[in-house]
Protein backbone atom coordinates (compact mmCIF):
# COMPACT_ATOMS: atom_id res chain seq x y z
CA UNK A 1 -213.87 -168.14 -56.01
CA UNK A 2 -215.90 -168.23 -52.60
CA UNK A 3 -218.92 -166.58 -52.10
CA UNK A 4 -217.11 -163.95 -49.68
CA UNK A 5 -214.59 -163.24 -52.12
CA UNK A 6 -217.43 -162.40 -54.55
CA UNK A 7 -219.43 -160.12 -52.19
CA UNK A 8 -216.56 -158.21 -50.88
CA UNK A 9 -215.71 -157.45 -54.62
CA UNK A 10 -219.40 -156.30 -55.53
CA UNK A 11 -219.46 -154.09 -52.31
CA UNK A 12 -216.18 -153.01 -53.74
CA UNK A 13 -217.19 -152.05 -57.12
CA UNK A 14 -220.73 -150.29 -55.67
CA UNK A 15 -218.68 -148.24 -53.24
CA UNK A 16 -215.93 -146.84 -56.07
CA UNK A 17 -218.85 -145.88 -58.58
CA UNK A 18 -220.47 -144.34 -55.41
CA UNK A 19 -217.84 -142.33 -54.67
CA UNK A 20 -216.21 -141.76 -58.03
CA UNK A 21 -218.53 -138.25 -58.60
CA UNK A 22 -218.32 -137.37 -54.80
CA UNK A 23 -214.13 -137.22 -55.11
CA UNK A 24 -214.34 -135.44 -58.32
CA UNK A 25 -216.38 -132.80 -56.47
CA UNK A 26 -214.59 -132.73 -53.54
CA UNK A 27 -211.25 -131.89 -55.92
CA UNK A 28 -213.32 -129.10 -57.63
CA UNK A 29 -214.01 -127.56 -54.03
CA UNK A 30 -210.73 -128.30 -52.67
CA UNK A 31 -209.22 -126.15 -55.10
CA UNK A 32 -211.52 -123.47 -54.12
CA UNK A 33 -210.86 -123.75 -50.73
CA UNK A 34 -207.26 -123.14 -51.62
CA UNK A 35 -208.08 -119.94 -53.81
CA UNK A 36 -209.91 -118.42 -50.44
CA UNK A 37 -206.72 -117.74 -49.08
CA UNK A 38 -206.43 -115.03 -51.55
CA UNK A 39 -209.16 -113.56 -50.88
CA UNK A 40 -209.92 -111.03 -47.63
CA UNK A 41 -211.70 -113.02 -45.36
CA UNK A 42 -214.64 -110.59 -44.01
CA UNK A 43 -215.43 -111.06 -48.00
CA UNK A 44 -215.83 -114.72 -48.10
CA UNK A 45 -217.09 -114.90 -45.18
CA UNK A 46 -220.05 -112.63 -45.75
CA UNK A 47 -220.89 -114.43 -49.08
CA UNK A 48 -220.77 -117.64 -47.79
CA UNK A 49 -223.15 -116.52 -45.16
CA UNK A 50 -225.46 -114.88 -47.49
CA UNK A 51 -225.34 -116.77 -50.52
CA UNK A 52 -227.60 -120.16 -49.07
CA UNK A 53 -230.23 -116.79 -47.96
CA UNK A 54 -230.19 -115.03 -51.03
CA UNK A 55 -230.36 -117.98 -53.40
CA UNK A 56 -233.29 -119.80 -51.34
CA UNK A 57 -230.61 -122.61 -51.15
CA UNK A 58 -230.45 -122.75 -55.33
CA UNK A 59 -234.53 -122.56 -55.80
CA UNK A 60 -234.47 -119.00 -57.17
CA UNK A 61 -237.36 -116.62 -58.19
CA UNK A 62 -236.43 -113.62 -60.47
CA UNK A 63 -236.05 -111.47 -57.31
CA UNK A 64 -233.99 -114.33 -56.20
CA UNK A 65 -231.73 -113.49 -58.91
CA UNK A 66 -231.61 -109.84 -58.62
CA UNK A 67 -230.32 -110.54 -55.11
CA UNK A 68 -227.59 -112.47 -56.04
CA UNK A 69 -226.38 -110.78 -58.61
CA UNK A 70 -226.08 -107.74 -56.62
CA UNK A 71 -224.03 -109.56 -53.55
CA UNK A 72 -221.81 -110.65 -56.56
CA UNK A 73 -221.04 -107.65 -57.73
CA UNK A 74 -220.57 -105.85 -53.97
CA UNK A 75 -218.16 -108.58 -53.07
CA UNK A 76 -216.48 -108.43 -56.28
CA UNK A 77 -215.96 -104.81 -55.67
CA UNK A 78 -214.82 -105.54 -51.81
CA UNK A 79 -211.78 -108.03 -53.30
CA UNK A 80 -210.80 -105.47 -55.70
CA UNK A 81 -210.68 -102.39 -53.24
CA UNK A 82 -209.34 -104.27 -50.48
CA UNK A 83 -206.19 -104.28 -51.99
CA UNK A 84 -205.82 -100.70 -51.99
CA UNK A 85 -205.98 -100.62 -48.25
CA UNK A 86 -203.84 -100.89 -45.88
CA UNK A 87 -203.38 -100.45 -41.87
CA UNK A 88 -201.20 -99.41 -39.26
CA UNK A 89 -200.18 -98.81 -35.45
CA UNK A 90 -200.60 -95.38 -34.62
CA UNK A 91 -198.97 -92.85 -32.24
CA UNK A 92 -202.37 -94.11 -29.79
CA UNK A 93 -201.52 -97.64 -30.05
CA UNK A 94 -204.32 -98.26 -31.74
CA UNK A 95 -204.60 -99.31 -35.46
CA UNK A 96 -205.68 -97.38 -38.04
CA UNK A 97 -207.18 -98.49 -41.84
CA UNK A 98 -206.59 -96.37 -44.74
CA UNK A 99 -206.53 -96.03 -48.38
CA UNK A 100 -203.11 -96.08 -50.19
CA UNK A 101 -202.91 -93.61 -52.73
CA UNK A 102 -199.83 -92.12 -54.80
CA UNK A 103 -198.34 -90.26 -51.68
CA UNK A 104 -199.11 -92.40 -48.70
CA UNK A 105 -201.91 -93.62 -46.57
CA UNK A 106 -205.24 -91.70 -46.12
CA UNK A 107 -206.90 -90.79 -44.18
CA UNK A 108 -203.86 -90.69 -41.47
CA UNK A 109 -205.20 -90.25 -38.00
CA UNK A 110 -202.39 -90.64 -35.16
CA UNK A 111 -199.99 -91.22 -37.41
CA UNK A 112 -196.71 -88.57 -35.48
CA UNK A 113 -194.89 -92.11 -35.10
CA UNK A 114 -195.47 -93.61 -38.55
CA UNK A 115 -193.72 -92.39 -42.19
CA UNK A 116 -197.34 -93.12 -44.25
CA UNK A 117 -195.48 -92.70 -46.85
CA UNK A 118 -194.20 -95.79 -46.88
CA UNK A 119 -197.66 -96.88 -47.60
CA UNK A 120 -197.82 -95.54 -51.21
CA UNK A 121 -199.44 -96.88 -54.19
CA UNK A 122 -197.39 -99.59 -56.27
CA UNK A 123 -197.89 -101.38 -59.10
CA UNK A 124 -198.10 -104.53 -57.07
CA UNK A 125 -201.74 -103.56 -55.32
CA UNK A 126 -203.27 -103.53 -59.23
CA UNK A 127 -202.09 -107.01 -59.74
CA UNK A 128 -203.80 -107.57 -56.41
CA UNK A 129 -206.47 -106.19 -57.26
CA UNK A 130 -207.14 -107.59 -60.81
CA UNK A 131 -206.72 -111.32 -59.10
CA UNK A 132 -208.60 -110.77 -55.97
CA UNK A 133 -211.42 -110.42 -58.34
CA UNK A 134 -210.57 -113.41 -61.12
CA UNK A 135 -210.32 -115.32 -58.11
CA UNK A 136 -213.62 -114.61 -56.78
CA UNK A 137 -215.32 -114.86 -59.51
CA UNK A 138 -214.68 -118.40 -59.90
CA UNK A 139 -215.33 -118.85 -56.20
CA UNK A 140 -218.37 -117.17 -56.68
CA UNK A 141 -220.07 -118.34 -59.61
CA UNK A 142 -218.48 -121.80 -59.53
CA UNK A 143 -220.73 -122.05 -56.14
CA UNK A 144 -223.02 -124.66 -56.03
CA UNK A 145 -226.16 -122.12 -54.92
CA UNK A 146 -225.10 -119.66 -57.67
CA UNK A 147 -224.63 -122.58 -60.36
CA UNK A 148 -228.03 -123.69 -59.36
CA UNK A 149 -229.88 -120.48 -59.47
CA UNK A 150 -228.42 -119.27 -62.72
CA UNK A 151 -227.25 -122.09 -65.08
CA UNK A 152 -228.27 -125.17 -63.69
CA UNK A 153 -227.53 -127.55 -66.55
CA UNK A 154 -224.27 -126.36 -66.29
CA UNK A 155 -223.07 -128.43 -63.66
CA UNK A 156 -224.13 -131.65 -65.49
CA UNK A 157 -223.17 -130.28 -68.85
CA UNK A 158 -219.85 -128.32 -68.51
CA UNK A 159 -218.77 -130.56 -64.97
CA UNK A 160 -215.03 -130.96 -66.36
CA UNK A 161 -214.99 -127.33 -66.80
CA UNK A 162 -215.66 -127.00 -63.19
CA UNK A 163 -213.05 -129.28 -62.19
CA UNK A 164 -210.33 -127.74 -64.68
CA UNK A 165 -210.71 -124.60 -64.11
CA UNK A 166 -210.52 -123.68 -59.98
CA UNK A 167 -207.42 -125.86 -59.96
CA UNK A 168 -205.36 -124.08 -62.95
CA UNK A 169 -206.95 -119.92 -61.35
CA UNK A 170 -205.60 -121.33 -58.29
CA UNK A 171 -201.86 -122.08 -59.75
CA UNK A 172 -202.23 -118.83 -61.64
CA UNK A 173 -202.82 -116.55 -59.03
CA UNK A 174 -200.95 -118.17 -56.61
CA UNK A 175 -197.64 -118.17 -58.93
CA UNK A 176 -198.44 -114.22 -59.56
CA UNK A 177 -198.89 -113.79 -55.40
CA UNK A 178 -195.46 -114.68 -55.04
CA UNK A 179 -193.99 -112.56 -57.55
CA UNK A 180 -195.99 -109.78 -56.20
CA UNK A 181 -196.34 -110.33 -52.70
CA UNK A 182 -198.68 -109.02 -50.83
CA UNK A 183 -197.41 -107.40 -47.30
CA UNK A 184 -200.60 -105.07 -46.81
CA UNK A 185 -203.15 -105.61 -43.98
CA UNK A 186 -206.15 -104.08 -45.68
CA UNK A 187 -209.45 -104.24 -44.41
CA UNK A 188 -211.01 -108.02 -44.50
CA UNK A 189 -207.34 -109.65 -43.74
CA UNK A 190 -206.12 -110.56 -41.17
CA UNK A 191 -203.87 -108.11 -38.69
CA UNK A 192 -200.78 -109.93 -37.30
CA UNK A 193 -198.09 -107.17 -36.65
CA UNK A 194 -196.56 -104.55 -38.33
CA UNK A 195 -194.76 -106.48 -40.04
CA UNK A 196 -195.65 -104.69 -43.78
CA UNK A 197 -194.12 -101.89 -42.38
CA UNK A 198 -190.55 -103.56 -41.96
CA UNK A 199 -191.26 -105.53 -45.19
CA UNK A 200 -192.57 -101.97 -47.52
CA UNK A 201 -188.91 -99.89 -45.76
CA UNK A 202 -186.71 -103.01 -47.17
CA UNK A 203 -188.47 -101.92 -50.96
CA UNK A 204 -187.89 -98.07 -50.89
């Protein structure tokens, strides 16, 4: 075997173990890419954002802590009640955000054009609801900063659980979705047309 063939199989082996860990972690946040898509986006956005700030980048002092905890539990709650809005066009062309309760949409401002009732409550929006937040809060305490500032030996300790676990939510919740669609425009997703309106007349 020339000496060539011998380097070029060393630089070989070096660069696999090198990037062995690296591909494992890119999987793990691969799949939680993927689970974003459930989620509203002004959320996610506004955590990712904050997170790196209120975490001091994983170095965290108790008030560190308190910090985080608290824009975990505020964007937790944003997922969850997210799905019990919705929006529309009104009679002013403009569009209009509500809450969906039992009878409709409220509040219901310019609304002469629109049936809001077509906006009621359905079982659907709990199922939503209950997944919006399962799925952020893998997304959110699966993050590296929050790992870091709470359990840091967990991501050396438990790092199969990390890789498991996004992957299998993500299948989970994304099997549910489509059983349960989701045809609302809340607040956080994006607005393309109405569209939900069309799609919520076809149910009733």
């Amino acid at each position: 075997m020339s000496k060539r063939t011998l380097m070029t199989s060393s630089s070989s082996n070096t660069t696999s173990q090198k990037t062995g860990p690296s591909t494992m972690s890119g999987k793990t946040f691969s799949a939680l890419g993927n689970l974003v898509k459930l989620l509203p986006t002004g959320t996610v956005f506004l955590f990712q954002f904050l997170i790196p700030v209120v975490t001091n980048n994983g170095h965290c002092t108790t008030l560190n802590k308190y910090l985080t905890g608290a824009l975990l539990v505020v964007c937790a709650f944003n997922c969850a009640f997210s799905s019990f809005t919705d929006s529309y066009t009104g009679s002013d062309g403009e569009r209009h955000y509500g809450i969906v309760t039992a009878k409709g949409l409220w509040p219901s401002p310019a609304s002469e054009s629109v049936d809001l009732s077509l906006y009621k409550l359905r079982f659907g929006d709990f199922v939503h609801a209950f997944f919006s937040l399962v799925v952020f809060a893998v997304l959110g305490l699966f993050d590296t900063n929050t790992v870091h500032c709470f359990y840091p030996e967990f991501e050396s300790s438990e790092k199969l659980l990390m890789q498991v676990v996004p992957p299998i939510i993500g299948v989970v919740a994304g099997s549910v979705f489509v059983i349960f669609p989701n045809n609302r425009h809340g607040i956080g997703y994006p607005t393309s047309s109405d569209s939900n309106e069309t799609s919520q007349k076809s149910e009733t």
